[in-house]
PDB file of N, CA and C in Angstrom:
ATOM      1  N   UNK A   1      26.289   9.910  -6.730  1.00  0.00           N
ATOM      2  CA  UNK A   1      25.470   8.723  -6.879  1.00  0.00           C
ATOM      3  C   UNK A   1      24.014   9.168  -7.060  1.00  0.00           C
ATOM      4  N   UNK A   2      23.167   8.749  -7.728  1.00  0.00           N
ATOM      5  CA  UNK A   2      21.694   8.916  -8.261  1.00  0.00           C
ATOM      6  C   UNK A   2      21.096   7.761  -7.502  1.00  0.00           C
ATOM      7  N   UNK A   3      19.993   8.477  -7.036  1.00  0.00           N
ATOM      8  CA  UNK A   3      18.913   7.320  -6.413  1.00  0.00           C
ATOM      9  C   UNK A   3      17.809   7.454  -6.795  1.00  0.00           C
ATOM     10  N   UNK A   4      17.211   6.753  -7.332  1.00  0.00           N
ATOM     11  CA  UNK A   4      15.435   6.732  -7.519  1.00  0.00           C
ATOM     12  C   UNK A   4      14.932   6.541  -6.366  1.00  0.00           C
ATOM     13  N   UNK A   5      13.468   7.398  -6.176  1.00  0.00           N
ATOM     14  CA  UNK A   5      12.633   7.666  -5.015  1.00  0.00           C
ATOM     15  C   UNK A   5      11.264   7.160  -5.776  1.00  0.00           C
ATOM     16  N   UNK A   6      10.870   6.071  -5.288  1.00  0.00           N
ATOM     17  CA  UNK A   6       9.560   5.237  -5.835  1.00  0.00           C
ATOM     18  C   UNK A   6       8.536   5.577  -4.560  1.00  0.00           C
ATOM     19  N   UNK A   7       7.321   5.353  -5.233  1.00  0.00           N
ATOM     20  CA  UNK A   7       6.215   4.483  -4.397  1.00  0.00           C
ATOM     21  C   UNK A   7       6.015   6.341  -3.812  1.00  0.00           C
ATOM     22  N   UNK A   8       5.988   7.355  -4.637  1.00  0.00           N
ATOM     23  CA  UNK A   8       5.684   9.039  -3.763  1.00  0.00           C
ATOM     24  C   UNK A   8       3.948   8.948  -4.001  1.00  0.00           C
ATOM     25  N   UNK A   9       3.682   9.294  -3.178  1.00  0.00           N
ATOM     26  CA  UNK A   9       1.984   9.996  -3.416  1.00  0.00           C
ATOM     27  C   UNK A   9       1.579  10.781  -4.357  1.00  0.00           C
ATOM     28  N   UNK A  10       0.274  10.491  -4.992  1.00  0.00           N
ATOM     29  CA  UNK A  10       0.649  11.713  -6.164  1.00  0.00           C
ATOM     30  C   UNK A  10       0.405  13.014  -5.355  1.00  0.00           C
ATOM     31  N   UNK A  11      -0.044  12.955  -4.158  1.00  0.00           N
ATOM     32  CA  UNK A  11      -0.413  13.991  -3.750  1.00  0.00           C
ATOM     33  C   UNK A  11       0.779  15.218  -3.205  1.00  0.00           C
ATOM     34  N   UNK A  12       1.923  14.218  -3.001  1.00  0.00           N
ATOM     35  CA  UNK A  12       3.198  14.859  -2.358  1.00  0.00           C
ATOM     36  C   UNK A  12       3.609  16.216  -3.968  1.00  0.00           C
ATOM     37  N   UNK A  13       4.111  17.598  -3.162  1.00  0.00           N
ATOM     38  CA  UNK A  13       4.520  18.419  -3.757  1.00  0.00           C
ATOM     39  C   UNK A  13       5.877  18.347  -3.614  1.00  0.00           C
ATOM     40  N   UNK A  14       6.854  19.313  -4.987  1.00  0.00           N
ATOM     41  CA  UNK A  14       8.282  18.890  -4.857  1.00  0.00           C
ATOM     42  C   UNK A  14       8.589  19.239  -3.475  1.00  0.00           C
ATOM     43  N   UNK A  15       8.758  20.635  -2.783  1.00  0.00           N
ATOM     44  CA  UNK A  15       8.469  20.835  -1.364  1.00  0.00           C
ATOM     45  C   UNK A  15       8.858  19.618  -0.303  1.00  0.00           C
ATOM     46  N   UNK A  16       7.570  19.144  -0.168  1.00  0.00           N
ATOM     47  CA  UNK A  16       7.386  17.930   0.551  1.00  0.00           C
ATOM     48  C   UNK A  16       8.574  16.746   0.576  1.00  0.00           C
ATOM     49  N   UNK A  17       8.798  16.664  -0.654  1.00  0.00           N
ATOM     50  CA  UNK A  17      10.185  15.515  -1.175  1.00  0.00           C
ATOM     51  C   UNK A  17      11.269  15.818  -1.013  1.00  0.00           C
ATOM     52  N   UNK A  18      11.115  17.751  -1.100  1.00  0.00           N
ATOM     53  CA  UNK A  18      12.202  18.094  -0.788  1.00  0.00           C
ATOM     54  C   UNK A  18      13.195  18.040   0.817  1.00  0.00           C
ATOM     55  N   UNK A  19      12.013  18.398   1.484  1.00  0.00           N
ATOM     56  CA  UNK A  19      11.923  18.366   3.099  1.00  0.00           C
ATOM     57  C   UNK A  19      12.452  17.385   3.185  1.00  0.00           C
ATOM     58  N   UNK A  20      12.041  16.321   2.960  1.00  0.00           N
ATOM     59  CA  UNK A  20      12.406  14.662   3.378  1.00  0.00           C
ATOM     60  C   UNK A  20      14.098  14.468   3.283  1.00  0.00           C
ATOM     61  N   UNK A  21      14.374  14.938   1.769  1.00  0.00           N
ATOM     62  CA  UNK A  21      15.711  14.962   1.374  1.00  0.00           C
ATOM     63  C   UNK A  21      16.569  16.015   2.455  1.00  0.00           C
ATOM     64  N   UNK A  22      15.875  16.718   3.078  1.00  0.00           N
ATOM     65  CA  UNK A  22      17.106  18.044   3.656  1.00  0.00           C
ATOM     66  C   UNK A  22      18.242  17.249   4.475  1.00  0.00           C
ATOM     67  N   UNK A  23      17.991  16.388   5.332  1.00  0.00           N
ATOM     68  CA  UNK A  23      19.084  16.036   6.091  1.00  0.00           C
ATOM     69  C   UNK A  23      20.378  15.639   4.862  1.00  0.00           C
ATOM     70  N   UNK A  24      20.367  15.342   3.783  1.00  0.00           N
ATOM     71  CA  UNK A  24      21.319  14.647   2.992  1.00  0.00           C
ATOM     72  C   UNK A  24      21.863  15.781   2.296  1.00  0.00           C
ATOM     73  N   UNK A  25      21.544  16.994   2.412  1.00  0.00           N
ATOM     74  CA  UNK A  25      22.192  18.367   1.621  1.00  0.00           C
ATOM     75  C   UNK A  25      23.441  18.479   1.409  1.00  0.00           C
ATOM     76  N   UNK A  26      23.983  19.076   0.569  1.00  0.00           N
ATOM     77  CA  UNK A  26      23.062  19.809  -1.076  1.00  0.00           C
ATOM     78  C   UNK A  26      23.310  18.739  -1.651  1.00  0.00           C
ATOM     79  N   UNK A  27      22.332  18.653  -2.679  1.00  0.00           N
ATOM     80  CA  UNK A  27      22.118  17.582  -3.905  1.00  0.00           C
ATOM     81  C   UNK A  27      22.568  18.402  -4.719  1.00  0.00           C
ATOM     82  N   UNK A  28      22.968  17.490  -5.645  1.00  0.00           N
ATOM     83  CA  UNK A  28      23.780  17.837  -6.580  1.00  0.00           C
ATOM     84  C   UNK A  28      22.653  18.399  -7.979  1.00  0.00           C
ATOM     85  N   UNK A  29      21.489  17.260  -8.183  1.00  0.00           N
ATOM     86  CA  UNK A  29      20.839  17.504  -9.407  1.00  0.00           C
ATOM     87  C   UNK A  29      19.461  16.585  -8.236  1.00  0.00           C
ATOM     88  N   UNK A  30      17.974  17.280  -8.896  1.00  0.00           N
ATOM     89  CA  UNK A  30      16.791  17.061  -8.237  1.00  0.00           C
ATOM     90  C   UNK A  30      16.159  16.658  -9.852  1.00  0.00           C
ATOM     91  N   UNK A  31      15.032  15.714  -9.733  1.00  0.00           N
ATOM     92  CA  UNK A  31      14.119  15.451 -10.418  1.00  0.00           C
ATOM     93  C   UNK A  31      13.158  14.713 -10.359  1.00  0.00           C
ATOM     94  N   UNK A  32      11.597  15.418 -10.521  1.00  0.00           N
ATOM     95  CA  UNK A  32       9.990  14.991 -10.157  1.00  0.00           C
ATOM     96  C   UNK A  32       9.544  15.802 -10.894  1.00  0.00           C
ATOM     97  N   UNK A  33       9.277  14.124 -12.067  1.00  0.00           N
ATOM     98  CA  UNK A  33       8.379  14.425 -12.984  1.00  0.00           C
ATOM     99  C   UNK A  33       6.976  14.339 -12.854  1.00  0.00           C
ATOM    100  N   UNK A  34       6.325  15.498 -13.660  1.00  0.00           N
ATOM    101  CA  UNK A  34       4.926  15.442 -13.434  1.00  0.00           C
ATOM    102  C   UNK A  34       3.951  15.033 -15.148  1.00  0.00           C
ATOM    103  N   UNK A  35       3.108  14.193 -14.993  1.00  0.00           N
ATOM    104  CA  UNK A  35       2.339  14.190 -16.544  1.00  0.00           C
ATOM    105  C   UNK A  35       1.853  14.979 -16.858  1.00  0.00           C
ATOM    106  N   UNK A  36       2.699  15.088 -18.636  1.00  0.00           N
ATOM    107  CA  UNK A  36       2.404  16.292 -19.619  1.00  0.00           C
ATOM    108  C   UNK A  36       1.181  16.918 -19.601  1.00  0.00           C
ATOM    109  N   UNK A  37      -0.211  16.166 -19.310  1.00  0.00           N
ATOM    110  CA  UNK A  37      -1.584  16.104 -19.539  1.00  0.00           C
ATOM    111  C   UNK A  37      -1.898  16.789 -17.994  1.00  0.00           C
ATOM    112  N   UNK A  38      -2.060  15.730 -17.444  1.00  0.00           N
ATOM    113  CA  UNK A  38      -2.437  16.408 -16.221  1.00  0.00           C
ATOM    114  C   UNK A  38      -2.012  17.444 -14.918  1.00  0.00           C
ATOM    115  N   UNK A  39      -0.397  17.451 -15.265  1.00  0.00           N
ATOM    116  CA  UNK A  39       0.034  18.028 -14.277  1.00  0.00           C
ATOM    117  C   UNK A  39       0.429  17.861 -13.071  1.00  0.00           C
ATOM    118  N   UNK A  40       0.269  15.794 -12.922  1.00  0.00           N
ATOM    119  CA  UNK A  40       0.155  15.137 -11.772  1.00  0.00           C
ATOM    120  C   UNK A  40       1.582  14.575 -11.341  1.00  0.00           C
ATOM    121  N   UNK A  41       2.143  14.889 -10.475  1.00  0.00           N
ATOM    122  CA  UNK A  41       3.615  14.085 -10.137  1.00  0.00           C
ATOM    123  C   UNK A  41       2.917  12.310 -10.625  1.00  0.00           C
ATOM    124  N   UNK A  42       4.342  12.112 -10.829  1.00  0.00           N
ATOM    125  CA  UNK A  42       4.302  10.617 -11.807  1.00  0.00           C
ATOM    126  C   UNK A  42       4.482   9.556 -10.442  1.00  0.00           C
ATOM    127  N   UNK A  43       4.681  10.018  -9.162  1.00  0.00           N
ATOM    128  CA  UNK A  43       4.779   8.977  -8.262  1.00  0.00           C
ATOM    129  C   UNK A  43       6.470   8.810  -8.165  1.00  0.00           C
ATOM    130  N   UNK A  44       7.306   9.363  -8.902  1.00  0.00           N
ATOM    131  CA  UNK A  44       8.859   8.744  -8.339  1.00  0.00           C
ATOM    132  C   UNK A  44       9.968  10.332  -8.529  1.00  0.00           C
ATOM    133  N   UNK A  45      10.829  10.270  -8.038  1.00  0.00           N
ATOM    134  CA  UNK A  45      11.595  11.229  -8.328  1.00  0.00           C
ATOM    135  C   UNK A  45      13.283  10.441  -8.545  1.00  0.00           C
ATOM    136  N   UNK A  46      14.447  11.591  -9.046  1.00  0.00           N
ATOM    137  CA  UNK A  46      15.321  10.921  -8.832  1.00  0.00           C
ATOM    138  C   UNK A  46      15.963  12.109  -8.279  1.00  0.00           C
ATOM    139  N   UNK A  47      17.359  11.695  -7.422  1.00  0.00           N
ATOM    140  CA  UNK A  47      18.232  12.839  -6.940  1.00  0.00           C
ATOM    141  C   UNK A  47      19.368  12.276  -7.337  1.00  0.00           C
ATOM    142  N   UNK A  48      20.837  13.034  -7.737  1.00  0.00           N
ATOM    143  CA  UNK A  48      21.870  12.633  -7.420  1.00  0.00           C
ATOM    144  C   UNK A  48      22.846  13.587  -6.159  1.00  0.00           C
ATOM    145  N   UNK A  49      22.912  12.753  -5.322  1.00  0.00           N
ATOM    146  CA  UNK A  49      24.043  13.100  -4.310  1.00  0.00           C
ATOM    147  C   UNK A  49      25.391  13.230  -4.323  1.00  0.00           C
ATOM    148  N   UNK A  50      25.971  14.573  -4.226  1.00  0.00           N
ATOM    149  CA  UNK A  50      27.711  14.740  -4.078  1.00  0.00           C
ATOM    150  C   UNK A  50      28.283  13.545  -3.327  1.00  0.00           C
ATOM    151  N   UNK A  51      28.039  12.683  -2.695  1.00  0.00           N
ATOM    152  CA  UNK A  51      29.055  11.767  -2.455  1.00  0.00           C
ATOM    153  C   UNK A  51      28.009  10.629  -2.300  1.00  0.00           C
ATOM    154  N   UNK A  52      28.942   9.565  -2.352  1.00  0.00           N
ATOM    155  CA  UNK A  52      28.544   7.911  -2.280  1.00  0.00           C
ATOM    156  C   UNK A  52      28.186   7.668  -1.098  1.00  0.00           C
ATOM    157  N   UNK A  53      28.415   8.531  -0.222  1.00  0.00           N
ATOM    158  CA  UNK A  53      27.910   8.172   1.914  1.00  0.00           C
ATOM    159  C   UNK A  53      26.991   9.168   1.989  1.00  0.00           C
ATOM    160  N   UNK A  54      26.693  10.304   1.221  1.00  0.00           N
ATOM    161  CA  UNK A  54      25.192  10.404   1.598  1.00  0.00           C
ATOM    162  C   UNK A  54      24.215   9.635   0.966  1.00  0.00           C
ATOM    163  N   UNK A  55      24.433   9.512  -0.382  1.00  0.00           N
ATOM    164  CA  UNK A  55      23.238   8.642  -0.670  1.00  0.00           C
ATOM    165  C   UNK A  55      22.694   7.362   0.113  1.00  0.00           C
ATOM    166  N   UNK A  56      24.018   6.670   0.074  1.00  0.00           N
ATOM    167  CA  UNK A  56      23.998   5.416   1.116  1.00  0.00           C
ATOM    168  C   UNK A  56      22.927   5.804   2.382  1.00  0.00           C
ATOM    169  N   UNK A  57      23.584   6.541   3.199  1.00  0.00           N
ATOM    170  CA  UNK A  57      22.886   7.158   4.191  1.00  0.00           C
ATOM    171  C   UNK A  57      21.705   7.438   3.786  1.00  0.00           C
ATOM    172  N   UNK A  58      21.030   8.337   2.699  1.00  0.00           N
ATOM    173  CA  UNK A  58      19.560   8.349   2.313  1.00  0.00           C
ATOM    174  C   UNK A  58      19.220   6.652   2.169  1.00  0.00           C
ATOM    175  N   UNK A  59      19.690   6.140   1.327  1.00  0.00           N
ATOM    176  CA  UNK A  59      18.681   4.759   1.044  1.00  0.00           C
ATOM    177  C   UNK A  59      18.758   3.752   2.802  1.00  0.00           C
ATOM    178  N   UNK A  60      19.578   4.095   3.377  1.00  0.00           N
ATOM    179  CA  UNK A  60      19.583   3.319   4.674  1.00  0.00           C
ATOM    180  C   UNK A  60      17.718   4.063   5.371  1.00  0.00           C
ATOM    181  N   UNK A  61      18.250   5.526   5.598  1.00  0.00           N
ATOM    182  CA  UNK A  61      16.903   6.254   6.183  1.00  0.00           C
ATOM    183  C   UNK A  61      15.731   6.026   5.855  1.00  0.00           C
ATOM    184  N   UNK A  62      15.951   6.203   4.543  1.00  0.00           N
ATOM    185  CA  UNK A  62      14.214   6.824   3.425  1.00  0.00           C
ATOM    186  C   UNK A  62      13.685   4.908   3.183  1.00  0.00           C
ATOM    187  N   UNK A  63      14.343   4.324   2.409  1.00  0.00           N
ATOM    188  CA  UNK A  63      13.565   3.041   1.915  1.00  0.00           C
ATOM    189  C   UNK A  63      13.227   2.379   2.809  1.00  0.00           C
ATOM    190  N   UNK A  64      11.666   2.472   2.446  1.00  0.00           N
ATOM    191  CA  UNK A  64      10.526   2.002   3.259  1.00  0.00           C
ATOM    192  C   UNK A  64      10.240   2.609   4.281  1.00  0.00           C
ATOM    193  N   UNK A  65      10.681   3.774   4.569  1.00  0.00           N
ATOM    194  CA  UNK A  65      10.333   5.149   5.294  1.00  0.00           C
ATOM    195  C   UNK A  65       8.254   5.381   5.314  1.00  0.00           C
ATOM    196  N   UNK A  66       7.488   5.655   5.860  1.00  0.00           N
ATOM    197  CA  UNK A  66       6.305   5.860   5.713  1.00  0.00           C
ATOM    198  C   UNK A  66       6.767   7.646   5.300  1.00  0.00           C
ATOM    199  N   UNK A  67       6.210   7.915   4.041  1.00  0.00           N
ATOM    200  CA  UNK A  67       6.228   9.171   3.735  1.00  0.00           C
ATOM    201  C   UNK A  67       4.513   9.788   3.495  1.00  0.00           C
ATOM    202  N   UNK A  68       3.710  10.462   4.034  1.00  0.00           N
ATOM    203  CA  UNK A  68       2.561  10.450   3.943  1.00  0.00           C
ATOM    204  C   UNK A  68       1.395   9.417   3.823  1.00  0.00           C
ATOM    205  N   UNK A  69       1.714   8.569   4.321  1.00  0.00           N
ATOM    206  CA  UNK A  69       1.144   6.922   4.190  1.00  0.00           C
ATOM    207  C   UNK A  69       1.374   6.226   3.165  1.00  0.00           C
ATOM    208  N   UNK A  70       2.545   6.126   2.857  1.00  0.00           N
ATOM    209  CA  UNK A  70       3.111   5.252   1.637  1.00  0.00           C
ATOM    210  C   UNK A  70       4.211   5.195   2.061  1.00  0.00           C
ATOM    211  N   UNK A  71       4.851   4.017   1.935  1.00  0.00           N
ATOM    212  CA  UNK A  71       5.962   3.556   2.049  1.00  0.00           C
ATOM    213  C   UNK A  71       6.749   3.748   1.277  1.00  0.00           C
ATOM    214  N   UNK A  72       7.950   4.630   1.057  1.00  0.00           N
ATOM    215  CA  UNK A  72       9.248   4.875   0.103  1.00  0.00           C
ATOM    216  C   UNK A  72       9.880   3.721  -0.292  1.00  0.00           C
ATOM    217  N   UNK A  73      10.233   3.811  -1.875  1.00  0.00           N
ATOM    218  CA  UNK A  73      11.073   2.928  -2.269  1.00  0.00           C
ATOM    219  C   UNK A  73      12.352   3.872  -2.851  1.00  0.00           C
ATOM    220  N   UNK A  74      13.579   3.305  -2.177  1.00  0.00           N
ATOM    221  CA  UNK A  74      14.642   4.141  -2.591  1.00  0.00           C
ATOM    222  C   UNK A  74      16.254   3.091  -2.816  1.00  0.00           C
ATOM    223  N   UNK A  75      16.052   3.361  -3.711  1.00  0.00           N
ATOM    224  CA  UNK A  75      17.225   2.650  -4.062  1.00  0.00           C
ATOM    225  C   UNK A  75      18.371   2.810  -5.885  1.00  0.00           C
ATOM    226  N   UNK A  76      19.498   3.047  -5.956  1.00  0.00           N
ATOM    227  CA  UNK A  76      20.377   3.288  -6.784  1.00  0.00           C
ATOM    228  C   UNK A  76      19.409   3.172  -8.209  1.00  0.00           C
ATOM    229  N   UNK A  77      19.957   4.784  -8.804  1.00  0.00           N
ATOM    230  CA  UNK A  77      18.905   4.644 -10.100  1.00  0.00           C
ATOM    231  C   UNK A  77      19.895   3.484 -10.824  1.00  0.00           C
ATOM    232  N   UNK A  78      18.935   2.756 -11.994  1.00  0.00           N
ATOM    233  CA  UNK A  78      19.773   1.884 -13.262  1.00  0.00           C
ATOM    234  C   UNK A  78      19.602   2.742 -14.081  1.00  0.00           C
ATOM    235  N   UNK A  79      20.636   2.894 -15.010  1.00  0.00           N
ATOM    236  CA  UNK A  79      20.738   3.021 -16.291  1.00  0.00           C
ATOM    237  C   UNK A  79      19.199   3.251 -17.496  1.00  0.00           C
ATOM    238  N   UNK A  80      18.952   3.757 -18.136  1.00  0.00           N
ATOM    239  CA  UNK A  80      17.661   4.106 -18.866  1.00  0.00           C
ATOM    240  C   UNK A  80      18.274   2.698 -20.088  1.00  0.00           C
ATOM    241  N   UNK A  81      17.431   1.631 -20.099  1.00  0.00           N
ATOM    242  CA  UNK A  81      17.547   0.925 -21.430  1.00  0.00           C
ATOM    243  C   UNK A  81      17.529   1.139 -23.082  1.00  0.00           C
TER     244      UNK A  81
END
């Protein structure tokens, strides 16, 4: 299952996102994108998780989690239109 991770700091490093994620290990596939130009994380990441009860379990934990003074938004990626 894939979850989008909204609402990251730009200041947070992959590191940092990563940490957060450790209790839900191993992920299957990681991604935090940063802009072409600046080099700046874009504010969201996505992960997909080996099973449907960890992710669950992440979006129960993390959404709306205070992650460096911002509140996480985490919830099932959609589809790219």
């Amino acid at each position: 299952m894939k979850l989008y991770i909204g609402n990251i700091p730009f200041s947070a490093s992959e590191e940092d996102l990563r940490s957060a994620l450790a209790d839900f290990e191993p992920l299957q596939d990681f991604y935090f994108p940063h802009d072409k130009f600046t080099g700046k994380p874009r504010g969201f990441a996505f992960a997909t998780f080996q099973s449907r009860e960890q992710a669950e379990q992440a979006i129960e934990q993390l959404d709306g989690a205070d992650f460096q003074g911002r509140a996480l938004k985490v919830n099932e990626a959609r589809e790219k239109r």
